[in-house]
Protein backbone atom coordinates (compact mmCIF):
# COMPACT_ATOMS: atom_id res chain seq x y z
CA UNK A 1 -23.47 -5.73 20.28
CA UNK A 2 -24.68 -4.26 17.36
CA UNK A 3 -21.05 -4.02 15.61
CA UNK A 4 -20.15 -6.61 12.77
CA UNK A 5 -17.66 -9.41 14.28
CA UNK A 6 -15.19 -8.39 12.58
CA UNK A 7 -15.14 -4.43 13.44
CA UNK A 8 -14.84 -5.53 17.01
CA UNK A 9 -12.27 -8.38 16.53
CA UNK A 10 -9.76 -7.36 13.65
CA UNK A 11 -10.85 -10.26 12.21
CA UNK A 12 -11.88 -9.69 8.81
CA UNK A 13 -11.00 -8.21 5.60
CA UNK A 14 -8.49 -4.63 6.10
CA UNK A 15 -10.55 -1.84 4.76
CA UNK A 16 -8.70 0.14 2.29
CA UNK A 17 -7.63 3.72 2.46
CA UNK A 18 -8.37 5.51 -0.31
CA UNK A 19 -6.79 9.17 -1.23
CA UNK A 20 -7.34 12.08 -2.50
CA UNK A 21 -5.18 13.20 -5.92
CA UNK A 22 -4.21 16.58 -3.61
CA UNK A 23 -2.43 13.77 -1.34
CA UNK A 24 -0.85 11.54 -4.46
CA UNK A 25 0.53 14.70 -5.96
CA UNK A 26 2.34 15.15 -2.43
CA UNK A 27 3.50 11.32 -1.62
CA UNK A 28 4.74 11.24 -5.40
CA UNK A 29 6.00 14.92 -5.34
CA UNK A 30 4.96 15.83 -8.28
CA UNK A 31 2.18 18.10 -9.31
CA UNK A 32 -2.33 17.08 -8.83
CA UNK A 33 -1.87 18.09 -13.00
CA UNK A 34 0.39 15.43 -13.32
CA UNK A 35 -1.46 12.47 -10.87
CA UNK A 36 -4.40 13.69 -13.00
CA UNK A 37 -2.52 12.84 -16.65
CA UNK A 38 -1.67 9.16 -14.72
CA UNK A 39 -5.42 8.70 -14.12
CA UNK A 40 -7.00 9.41 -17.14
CA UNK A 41 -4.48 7.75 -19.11
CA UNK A 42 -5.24 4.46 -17.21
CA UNK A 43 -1.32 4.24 -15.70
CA UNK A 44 -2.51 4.35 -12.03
CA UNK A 45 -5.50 3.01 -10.87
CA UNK A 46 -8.00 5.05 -9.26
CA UNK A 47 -11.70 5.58 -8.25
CA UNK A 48 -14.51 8.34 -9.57
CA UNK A 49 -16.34 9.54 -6.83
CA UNK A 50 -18.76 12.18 -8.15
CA UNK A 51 -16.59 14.99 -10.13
CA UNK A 52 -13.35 13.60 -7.97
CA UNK A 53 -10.80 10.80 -7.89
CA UNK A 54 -9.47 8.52 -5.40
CA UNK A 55 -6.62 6.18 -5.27
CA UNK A 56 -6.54 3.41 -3.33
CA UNK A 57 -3.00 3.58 -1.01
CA UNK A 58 -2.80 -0.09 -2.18
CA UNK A 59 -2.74 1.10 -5.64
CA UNK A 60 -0.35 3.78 -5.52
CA UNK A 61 2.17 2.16 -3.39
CA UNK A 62 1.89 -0.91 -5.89
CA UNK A 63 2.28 1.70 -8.59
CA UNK A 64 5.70 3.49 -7.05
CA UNK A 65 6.95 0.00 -6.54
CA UNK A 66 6.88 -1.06 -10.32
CA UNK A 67 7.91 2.31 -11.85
CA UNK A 68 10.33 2.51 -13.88
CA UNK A 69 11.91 5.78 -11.79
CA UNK A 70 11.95 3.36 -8.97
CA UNK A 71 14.75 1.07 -10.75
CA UNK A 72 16.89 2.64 -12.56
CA UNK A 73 18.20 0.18 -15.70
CA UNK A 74 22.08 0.76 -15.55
CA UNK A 75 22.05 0.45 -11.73
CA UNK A 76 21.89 3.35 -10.91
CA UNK A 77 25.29 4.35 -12.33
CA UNK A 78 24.08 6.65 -14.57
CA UNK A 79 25.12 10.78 -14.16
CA UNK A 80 22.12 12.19 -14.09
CA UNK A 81 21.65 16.13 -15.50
CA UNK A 82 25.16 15.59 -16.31
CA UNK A 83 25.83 17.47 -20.18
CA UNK A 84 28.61 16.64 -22.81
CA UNK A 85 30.70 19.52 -23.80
């Protein structure tokens, strides 16, 4: 009996998942380059650890839910890539 309660029960606070930029770059499809411009500019939350980053899952799925990509403003009605002539 040497585990905490709450290891054995499920009873306590969820640990979170943290992840590695290689990982963001891939859930967000865009490039680590990119993920890395988000971090350092303070738009997505994330964790040193040593030389490296981490994001919390918590955090990025927080951050893809309030993006402005994620709601488009007219609806959704917009043509997108589409060019006048």
């Amino acid at each position: 009996m040497d585990e905490p309660a709450d290891a054995r029960t499920g009873d306590g606070p969820a640990r979170t998942r943290f992840l590695t930029v290689q990982e963001v770059a891939e859930t967000m499809r865009v490039s680590k380059m990119t993920v890395y411009r988000l971090l350092h500019a303070g738009e997505m939350p994330g964790v040193r650890v040593g030389r490296s980053f981490r994001v919390p899952q918590d955090a990025l799925e927080r951050f893809l839910a309030t993006s402005p990509a994620a709601r488009p403003e007219d609806g959704g009605t917009r043509a997108a890539g589409r060019l006048s002539s």
